[in-house]
N, C-alpha and C. Protein backbone atom coordinates (compact mmCIF):
# COMPACT_ATOMS: atom_id res chain seq x y z
N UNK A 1 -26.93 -9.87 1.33
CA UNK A 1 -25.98 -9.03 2.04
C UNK A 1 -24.56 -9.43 1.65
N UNK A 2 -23.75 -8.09 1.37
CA UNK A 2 -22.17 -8.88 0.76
C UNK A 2 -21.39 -8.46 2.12
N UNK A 3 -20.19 -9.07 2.59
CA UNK A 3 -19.66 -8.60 3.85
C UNK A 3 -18.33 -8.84 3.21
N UNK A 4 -17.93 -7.97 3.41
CA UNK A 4 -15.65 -8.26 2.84
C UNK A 4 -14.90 -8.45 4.05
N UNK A 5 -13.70 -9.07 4.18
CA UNK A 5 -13.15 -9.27 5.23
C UNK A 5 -12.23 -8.44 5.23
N UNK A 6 -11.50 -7.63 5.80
CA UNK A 6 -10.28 -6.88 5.69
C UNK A 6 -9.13 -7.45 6.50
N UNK A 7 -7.77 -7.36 6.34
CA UNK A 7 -6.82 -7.83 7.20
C UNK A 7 -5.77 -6.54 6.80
N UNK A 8 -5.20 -6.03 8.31
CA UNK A 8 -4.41 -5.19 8.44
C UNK A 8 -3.33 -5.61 8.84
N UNK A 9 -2.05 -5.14 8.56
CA UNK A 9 -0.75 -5.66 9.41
C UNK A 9 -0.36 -4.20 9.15
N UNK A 10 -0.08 -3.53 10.93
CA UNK A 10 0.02 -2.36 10.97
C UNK A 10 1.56 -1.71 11.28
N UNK A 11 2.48 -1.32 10.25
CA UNK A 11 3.50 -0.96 10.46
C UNK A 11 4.02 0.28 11.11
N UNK A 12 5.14 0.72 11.05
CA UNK A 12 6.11 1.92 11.99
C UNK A 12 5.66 3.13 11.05
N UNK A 13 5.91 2.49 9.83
CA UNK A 13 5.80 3.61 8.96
C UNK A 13 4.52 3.93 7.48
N UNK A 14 4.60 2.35 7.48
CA UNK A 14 3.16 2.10 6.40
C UNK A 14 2.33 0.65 6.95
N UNK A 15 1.07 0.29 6.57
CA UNK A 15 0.09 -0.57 6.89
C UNK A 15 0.13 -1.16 5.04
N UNK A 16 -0.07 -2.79 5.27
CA UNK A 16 -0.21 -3.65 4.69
C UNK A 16 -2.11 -4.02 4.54
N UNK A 17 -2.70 -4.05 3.69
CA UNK A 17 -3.72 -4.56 3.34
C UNK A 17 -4.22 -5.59 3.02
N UNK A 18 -5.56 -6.32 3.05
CA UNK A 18 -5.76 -7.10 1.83
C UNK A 18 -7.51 -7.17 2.10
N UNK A 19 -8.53 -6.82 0.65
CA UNK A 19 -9.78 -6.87 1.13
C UNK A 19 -9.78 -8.21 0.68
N UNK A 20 -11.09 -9.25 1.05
CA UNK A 20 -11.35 -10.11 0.43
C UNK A 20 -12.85 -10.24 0.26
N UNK A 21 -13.66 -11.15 -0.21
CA UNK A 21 -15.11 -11.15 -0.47
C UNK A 21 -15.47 -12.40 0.42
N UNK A 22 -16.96 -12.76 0.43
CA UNK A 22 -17.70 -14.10 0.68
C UNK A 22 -16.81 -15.01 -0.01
N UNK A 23 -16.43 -14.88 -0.34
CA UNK A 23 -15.69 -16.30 -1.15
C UNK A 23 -14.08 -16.20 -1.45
N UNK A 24 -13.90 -15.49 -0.36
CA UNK A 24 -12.06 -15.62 0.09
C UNK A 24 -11.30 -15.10 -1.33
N UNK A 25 -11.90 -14.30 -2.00
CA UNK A 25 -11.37 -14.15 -3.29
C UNK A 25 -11.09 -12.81 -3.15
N UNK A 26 -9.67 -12.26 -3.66
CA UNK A 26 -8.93 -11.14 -3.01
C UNK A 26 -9.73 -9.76 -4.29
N UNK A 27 -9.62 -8.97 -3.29
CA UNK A 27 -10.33 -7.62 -3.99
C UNK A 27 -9.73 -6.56 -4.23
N UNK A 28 -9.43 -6.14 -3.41
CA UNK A 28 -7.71 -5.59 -3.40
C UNK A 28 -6.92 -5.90 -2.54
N UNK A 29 -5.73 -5.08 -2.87
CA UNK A 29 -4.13 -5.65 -1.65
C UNK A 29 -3.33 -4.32 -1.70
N UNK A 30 -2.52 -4.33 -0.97
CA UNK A 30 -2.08 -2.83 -1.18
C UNK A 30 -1.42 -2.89 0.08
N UNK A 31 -0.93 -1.33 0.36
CA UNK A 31 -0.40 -0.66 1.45
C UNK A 31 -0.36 0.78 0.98
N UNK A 32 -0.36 1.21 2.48
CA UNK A 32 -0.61 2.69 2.62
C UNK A 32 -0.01 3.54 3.86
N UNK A 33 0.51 4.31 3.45
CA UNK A 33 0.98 5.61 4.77
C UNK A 33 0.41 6.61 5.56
N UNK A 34 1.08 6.23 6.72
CA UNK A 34 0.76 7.03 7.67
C UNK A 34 0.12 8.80 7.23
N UNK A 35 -1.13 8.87 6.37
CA UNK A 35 -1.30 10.16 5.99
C UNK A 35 -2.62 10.33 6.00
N UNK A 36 -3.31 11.33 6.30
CA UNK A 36 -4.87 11.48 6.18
C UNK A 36 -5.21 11.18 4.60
N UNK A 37 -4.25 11.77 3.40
CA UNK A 37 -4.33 11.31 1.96
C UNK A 37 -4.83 9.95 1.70
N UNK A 38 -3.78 9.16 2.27
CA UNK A 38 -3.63 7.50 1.68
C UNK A 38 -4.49 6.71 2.53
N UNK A 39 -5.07 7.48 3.81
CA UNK A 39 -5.90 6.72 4.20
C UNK A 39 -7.55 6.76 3.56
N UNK A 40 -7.77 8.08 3.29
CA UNK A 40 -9.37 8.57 2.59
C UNK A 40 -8.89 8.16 1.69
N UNK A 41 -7.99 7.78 0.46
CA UNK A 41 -8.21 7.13 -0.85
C UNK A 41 -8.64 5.51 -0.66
N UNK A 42 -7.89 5.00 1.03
CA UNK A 42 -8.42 3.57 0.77
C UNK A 42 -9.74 3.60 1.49
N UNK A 43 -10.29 4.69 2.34
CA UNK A 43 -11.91 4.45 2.33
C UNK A 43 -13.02 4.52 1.19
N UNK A 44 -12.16 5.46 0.41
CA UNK A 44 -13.10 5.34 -0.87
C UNK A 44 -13.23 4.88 -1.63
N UNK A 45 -12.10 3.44 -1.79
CA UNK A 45 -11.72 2.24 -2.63
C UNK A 45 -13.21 1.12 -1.61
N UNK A 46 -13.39 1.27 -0.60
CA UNK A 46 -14.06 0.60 0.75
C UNK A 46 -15.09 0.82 -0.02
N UNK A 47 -15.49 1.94 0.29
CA UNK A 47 -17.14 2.59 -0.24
C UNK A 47 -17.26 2.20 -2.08
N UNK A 48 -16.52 2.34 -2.99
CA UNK A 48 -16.80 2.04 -3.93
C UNK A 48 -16.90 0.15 -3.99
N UNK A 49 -16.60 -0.79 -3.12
CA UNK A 49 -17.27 -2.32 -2.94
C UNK A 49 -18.46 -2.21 -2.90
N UNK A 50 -19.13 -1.38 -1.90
CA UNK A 50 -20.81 -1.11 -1.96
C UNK A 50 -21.10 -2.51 -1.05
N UNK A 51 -20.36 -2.34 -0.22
CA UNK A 51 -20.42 -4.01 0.67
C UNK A 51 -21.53 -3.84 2.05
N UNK A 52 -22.67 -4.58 2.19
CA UNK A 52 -23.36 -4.20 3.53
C UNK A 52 -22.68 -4.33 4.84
N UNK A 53 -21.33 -5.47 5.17
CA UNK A 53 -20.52 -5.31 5.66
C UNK A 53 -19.50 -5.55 5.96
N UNK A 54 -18.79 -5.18 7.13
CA UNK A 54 -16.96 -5.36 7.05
C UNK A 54 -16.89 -6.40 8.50
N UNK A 55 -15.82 -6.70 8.32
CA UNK A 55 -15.18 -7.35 9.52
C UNK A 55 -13.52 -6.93 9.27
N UNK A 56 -12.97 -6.49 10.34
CA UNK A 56 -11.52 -6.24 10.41
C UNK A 56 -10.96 -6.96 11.22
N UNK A 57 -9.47 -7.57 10.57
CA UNK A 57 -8.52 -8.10 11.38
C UNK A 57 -7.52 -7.02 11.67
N UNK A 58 -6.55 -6.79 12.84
CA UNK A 58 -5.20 -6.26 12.39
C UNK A 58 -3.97 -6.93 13.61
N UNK A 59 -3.11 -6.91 12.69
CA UNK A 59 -2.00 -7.28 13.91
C UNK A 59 -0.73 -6.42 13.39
N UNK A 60 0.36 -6.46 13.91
CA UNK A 60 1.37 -5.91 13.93
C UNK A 60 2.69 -6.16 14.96
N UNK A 61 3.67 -5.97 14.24
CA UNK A 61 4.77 -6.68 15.39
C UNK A 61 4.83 -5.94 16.31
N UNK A 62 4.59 -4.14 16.60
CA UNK A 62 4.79 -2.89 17.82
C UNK A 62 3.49 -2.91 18.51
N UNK A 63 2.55 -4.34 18.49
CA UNK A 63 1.47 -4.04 19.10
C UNK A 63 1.32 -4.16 20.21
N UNK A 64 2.46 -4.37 21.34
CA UNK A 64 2.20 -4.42 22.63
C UNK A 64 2.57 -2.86 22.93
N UNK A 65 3.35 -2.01 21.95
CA UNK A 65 3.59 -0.42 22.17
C UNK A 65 2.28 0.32 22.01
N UNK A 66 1.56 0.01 20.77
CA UNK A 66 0.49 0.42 20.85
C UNK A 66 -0.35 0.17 21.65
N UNK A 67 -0.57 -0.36 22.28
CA UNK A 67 -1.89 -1.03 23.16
C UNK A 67 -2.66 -2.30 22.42
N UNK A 68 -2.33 -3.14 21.18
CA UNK A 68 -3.17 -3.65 20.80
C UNK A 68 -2.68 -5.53 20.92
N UNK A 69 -2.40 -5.57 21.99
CA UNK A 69 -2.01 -7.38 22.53
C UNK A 69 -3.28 -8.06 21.80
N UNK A 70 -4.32 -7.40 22.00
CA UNK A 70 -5.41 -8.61 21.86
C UNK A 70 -5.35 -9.04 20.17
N UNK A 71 -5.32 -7.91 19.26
CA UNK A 71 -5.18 -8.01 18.09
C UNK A 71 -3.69 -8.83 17.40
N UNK A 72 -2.70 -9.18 18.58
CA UNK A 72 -1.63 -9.47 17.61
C UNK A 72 -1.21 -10.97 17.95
N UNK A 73 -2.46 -11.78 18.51
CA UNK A 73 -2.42 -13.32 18.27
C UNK A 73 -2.45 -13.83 17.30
C-alpha cells in the first residue's frame, strides 16, 4: 500500500502545497487558486500518484475566520 502525505497552507487568495511519499521524499510542490480549474488539475496530478492513500494536513493564518482552529496548531 503507498500512502502520500499532503500539507496545505491555505491562503486569501491562493493555497500552497506539497505532496510527499513513504519516505518523506517530495513529489510535488506547487500552489494553486481559488478556481474549480486549478483545483481539478491538482486532483488529477493526485490520481495520476495511483497512491492507496492520503493523509491531509492544512493550516493557514485566517483559520480562526474560517472555522478551522483545530487545523492551525
Amino acid at each position: 500500500m503507498s500512502r502520500l502525505y499532503i500539507g496545505f497552507d491555505i491562503g486569501s487568495e491562493t493555497h500552497r502545497y506539497c505532496v510527499m511519499n513513504e519516505l518523506h521524499e517530495t513529489l510535488i510542490r506547487g500552489s494553486l487558486k481559488h478556481s474549480i480549474r486549478e483545483i481539478s488539475k491538482f486532483i488529477e496530478e493526485l490520481k495520476a500518484l495511483k497512491s492507496d492513500a492520503m493523509m491531509v494536513g492544512m493550516e493557514g493564518s485566517n483559520a480562526r475566520r474560517c472555522g478551522l482552529q483545530a487545523c492551525s496548531h
